[in-house]
N, C-alpha and C. Protein backbone atom coordinates (compact mmCIF):
# COMPACT_ATOMS: atom_id res chain seq x y z
N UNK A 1 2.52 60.24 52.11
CA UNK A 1 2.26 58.90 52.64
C UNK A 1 3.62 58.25 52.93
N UNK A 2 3.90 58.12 54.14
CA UNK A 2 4.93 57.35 54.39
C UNK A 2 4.76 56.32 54.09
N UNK A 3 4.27 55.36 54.78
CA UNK A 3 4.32 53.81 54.96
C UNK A 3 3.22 53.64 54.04
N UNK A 4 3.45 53.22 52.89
CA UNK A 4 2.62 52.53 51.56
C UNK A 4 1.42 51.46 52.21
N UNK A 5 0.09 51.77 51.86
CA UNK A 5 -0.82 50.95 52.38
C UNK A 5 -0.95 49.74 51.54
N UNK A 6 -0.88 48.31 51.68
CA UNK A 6 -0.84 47.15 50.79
C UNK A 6 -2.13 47.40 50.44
N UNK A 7 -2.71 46.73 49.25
CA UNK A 7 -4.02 46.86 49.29
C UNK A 7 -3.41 44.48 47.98
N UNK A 8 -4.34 44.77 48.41
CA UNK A 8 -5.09 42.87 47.64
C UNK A 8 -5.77 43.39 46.48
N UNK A 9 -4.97 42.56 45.90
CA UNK A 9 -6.26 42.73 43.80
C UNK A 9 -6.30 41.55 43.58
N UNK A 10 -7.81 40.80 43.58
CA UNK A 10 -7.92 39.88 43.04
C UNK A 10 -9.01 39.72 42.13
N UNK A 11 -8.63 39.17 40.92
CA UNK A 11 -9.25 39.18 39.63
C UNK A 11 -8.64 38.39 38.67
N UNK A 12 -9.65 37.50 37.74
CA UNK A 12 -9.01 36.40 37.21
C UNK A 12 -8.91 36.96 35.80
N UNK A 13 -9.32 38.33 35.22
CA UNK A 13 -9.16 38.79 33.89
C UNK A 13 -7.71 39.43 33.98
N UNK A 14 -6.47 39.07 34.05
CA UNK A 14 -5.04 39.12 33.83
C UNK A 14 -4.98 40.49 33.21
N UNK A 15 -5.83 41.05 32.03
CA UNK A 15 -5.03 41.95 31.73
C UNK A 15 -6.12 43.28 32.29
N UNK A 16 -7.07 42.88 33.21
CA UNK A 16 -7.65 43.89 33.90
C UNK A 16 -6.85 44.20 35.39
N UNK A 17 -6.37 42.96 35.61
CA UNK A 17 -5.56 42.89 36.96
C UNK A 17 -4.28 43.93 36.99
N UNK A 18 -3.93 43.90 35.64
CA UNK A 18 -2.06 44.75 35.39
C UNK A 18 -2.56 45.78 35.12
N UNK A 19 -3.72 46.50 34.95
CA UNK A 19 -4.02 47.56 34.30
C UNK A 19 -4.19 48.17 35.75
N UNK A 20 -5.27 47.76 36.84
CA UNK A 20 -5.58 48.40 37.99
C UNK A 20 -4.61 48.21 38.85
N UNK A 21 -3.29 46.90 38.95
CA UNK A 21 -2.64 47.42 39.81
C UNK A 21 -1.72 48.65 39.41
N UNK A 22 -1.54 48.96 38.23
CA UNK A 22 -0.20 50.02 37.68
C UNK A 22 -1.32 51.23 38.24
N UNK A 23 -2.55 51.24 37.91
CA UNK A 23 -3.33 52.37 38.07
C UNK A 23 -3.05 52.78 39.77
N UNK A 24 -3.54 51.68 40.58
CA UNK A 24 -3.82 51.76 42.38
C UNK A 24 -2.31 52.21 42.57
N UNK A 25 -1.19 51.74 41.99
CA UNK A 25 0.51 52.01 42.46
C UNK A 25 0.57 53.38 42.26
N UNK A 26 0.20 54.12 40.83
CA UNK A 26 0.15 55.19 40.58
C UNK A 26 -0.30 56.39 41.50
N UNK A 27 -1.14 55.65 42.84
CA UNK A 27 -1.71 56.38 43.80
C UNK A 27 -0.98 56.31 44.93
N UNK A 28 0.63 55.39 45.17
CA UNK A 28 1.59 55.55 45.89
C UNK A 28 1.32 54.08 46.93
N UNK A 29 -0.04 53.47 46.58
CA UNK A 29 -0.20 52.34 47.28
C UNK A 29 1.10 50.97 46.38
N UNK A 30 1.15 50.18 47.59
CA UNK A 30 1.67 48.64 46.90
C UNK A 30 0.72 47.76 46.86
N UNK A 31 0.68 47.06 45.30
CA UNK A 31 -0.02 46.11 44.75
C UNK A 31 0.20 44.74 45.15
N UNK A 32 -0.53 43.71 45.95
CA UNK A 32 -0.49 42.40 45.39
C UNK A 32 -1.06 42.06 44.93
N UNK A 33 -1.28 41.06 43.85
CA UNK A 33 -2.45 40.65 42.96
C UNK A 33 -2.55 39.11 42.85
N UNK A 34 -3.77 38.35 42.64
CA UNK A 34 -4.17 37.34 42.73
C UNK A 34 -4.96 37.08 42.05
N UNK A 35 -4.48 35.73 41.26
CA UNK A 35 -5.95 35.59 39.93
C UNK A 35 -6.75 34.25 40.09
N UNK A 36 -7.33 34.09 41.64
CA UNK A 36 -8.31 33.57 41.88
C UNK A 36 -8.59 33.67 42.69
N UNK A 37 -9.43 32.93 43.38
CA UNK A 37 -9.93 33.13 44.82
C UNK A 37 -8.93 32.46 46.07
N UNK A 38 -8.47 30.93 45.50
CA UNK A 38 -7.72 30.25 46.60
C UNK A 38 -6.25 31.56 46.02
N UNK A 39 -6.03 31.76 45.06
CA UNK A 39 -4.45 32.48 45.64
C UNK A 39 -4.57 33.60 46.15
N UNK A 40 -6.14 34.58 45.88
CA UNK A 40 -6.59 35.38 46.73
C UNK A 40 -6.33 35.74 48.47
N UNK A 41 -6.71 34.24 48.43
CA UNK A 41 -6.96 34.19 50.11
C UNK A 41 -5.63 33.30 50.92
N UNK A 42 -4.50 32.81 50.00
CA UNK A 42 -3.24 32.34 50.18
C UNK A 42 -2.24 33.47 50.30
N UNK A 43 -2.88 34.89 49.33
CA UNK A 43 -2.05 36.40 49.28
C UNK A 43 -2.88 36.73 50.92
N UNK A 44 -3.74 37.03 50.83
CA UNK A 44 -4.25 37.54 52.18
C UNK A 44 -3.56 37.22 53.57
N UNK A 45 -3.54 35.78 53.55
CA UNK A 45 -2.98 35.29 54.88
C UNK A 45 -1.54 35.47 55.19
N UNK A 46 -0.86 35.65 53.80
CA UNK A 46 0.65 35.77 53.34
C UNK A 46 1.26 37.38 54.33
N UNK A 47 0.19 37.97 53.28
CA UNK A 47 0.72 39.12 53.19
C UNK A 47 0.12 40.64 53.95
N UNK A 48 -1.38 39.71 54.57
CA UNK A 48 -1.81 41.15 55.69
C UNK A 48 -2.27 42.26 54.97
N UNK A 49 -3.12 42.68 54.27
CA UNK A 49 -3.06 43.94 53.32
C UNK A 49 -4.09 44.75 54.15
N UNK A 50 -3.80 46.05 53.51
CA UNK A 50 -4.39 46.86 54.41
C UNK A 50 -5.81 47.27 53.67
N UNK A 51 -5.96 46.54 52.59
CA UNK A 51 -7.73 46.63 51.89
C UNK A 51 -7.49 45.31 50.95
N UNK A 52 -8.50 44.74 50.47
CA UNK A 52 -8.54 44.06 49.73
C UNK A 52 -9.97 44.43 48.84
N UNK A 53 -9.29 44.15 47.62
CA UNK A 53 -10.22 44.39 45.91
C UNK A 53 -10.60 43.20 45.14
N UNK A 54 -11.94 42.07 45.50
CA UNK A 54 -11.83 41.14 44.95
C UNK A 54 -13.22 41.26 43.97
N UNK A 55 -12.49 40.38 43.02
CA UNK A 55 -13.77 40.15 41.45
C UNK A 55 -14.65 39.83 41.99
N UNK A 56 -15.84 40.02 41.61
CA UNK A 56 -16.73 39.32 42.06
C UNK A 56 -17.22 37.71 41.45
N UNK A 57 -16.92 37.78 40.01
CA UNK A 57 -17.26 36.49 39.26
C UNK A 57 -15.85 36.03 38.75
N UNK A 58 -15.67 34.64 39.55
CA UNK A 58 -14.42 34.53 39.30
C UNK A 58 -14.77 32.82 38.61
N UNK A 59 -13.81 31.88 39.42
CA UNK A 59 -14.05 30.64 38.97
C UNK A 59 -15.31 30.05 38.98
N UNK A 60 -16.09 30.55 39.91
CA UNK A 60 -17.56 30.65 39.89
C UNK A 60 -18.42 31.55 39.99
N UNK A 61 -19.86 31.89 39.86
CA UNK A 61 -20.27 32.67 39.88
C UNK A 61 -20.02 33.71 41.38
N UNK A 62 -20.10 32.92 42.14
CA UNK A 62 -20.05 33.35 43.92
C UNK A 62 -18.61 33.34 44.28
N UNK A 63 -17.41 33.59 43.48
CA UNK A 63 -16.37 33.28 44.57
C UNK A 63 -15.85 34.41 45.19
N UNK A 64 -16.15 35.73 44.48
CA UNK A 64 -15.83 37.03 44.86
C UNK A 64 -16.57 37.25 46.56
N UNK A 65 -17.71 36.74 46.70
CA UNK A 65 -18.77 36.92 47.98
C UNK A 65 -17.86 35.52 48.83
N UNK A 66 -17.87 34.72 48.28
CA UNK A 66 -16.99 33.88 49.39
C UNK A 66 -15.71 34.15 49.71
N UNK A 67 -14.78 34.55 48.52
CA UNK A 67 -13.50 35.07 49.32
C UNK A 67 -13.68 36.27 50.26
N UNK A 68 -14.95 37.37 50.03
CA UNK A 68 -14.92 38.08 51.10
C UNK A 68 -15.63 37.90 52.52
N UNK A 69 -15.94 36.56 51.90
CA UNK A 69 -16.72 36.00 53.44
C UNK A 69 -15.56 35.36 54.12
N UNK A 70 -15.01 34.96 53.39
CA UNK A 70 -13.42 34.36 54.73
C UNK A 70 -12.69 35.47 55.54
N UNK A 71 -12.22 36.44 54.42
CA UNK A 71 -11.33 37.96 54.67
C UNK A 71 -12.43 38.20 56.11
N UNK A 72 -13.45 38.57 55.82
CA UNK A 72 -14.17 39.30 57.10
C UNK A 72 -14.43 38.17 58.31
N UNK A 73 -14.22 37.15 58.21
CA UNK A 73 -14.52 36.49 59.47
C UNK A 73 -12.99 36.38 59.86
N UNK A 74 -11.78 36.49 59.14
CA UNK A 74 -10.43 36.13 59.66
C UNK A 74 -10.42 37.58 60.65
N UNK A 75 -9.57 37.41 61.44
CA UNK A 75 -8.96 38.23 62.74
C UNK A 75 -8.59 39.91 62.23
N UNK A 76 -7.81 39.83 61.10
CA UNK A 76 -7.09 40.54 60.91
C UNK A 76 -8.09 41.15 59.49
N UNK A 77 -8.70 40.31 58.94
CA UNK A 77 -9.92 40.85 57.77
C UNK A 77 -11.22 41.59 58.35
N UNK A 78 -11.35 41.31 59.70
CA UNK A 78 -12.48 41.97 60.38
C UNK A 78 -11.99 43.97 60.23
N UNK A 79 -10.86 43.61 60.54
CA UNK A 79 -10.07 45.61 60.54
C UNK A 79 -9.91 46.35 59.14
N UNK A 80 -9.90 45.70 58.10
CA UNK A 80 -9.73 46.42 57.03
C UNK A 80 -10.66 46.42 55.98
N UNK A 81 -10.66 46.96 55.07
CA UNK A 81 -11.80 47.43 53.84
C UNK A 81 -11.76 46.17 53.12
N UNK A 82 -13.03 45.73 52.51
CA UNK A 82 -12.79 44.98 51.65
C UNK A 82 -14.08 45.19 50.54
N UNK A 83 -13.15 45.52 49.52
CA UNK A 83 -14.14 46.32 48.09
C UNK A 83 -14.59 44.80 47.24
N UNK A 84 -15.77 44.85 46.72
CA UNK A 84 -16.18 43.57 45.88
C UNK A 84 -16.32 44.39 44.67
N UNK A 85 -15.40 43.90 43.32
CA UNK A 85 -15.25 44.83 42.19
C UNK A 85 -16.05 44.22 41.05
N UNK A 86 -16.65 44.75 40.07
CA UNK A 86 -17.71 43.91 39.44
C UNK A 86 -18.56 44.34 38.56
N UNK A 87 -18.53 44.04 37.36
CA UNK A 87 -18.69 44.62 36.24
C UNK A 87 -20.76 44.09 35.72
N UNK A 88 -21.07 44.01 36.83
CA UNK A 88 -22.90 42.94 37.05
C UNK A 88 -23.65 43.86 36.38
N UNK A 89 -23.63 45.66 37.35
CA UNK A 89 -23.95 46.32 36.22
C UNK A 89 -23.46 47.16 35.11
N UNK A 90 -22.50 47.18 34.40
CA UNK A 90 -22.10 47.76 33.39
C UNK A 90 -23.21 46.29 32.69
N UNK A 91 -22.92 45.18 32.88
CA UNK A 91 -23.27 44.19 31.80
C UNK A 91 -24.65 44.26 31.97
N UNK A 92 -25.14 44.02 33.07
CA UNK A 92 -26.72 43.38 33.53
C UNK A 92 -27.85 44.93 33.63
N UNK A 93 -27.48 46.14 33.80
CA UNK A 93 -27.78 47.28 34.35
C UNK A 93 -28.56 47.17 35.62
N UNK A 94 -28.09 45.84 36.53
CA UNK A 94 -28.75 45.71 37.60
C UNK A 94 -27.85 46.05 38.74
N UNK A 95 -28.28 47.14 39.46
CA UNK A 95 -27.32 47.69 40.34
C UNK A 95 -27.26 47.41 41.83
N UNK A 96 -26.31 46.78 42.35
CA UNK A 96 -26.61 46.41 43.29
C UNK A 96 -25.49 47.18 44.72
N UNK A 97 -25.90 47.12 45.81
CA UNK A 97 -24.56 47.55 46.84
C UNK A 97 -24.19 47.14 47.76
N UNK A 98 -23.93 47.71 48.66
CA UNK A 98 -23.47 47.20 50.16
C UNK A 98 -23.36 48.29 51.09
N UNK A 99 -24.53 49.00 51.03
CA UNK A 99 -24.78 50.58 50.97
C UNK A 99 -25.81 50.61 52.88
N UNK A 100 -26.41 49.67 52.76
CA UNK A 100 -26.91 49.24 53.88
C UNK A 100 -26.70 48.32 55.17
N UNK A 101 -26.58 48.21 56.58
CA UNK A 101 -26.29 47.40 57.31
C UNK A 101 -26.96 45.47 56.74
N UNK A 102 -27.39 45.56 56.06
CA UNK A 102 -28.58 44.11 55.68
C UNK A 102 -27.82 43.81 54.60
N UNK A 103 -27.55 44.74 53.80
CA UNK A 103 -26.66 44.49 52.49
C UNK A 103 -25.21 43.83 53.05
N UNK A 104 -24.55 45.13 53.84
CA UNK A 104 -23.25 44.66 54.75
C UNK A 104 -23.50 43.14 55.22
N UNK A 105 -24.30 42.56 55.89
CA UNK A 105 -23.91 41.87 56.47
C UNK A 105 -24.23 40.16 55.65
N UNK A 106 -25.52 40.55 54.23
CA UNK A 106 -25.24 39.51 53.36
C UNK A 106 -24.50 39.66 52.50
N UNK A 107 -23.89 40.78 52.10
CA UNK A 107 -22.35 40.82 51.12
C UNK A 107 -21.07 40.52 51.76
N UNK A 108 -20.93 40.88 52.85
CA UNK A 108 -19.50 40.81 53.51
C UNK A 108 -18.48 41.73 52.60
N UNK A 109 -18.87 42.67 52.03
CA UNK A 109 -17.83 43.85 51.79
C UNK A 109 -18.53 45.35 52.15
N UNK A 110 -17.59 46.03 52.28
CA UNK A 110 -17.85 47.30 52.60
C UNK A 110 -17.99 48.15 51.83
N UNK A 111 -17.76 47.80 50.35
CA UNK A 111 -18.40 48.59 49.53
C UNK A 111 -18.52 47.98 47.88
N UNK A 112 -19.32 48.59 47.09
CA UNK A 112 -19.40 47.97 45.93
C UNK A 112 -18.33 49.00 44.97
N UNK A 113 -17.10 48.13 44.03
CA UNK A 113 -16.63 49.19 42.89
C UNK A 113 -17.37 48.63 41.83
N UNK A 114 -18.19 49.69 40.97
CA UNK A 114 -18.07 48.96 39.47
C UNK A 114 -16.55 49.18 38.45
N UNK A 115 -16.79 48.00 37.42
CA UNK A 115 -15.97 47.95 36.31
C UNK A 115 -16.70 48.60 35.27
N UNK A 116 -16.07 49.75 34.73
CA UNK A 116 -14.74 49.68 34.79
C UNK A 116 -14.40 50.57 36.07
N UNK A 117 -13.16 51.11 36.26
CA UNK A 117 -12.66 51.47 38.09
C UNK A 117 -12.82 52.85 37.83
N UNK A 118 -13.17 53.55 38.23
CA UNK A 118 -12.73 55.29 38.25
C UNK A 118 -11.94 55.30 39.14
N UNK A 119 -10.46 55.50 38.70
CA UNK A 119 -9.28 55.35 40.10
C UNK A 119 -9.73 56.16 41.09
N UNK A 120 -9.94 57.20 40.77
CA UNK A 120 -10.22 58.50 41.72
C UNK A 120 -11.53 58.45 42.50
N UNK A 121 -12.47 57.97 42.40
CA UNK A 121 -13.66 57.28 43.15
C UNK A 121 -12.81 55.88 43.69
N UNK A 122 -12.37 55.11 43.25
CA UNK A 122 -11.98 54.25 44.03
C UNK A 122 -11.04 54.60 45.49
N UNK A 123 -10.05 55.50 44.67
CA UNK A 123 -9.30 56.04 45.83
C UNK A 123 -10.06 57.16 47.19
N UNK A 124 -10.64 57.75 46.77
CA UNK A 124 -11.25 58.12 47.83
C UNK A 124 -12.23 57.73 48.62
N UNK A 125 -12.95 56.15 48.04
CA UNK A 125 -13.68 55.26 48.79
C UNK A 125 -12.24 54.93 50.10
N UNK A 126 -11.90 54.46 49.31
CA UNK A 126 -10.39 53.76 50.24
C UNK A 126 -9.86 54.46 51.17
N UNK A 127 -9.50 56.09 50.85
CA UNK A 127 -8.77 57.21 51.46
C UNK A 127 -9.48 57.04 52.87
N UNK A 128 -11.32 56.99 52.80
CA UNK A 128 -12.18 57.40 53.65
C UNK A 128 -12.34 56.39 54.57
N UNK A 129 -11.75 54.87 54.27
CA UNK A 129 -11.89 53.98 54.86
C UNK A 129 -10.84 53.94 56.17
N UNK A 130 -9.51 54.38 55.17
CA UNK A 130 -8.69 54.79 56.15
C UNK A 130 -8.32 55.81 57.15
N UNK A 131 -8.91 56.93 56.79
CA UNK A 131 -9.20 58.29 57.55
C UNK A 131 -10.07 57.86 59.14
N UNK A 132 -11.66 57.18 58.83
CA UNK A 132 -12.42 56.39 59.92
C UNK A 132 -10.95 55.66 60.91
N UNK A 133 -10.74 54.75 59.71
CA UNK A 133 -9.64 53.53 60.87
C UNK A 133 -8.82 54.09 61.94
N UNK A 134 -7.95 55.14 61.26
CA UNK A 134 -7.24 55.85 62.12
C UNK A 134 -7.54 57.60 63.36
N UNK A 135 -9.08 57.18 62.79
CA UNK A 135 -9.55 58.12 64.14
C UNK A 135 -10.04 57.36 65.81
């Protein structure tokens, strides 16, 4: 990998945030991280990333679905991945996705991660996102 793909981490549990970005770096990507939704989407506009990873339950129950409802309507959020990360079912065992065009288009992410992360499922969600982009 030449040119390091940015990827966006946003998550307001601090010591889940340092754990997955050392993990995602470990995969040769660069980390920015954000521990809410407004610095979420203040990193986004900043910094252009080439995926973004947001909590799903942050300062409110919905802010993970609204920060990815801005990312996908912005210009430059329409082109890249954006993962909604979320621990609903480890806790709730209610499983939910974004697995369908109906799902896609009332989630506004392109895919669901659960918590905790399997780097290696995560990374090859991502790998595949980027493989598509650049065909």
């Amino acid at each position: 990998m030449t040119d390091k793909k940015k990827i966006l981490l946003v998550d307001d549990d601090l010591d889940l945030l340092e754990q997955n970005k050392i993990l995602i770096e470990s995969k040769g990507y660069e980390v920015i991280t954000a521990n809410s939704s407004k610095e979420g989407w203040e990193q986004f506009r900043k910094s252009k990333p080439d995926a973004a990873v947001v909590d799903l339950i942050m300062e409110e129950h919905d802010s993970g679905f609204i920060l990815c409802y801005r990312i996908k309507r912005d210009e430059h959020g329409k082109h890249i991945p954006v993962f909604i990360l979320t621990s609903a079912t480890y806790e709730t065992g209610f499983k939910f996705s974004a697995s369908t065009s109906e799902e896609k288009e009332w989630i506004k992410a392109d895919a669901i991660i659960n918590k905790p992360v399997v780097l290696d499922e995560f990374v090859q969600k991502l790998e595949s996102f980027f493989e598509l982009k650049e065909k």
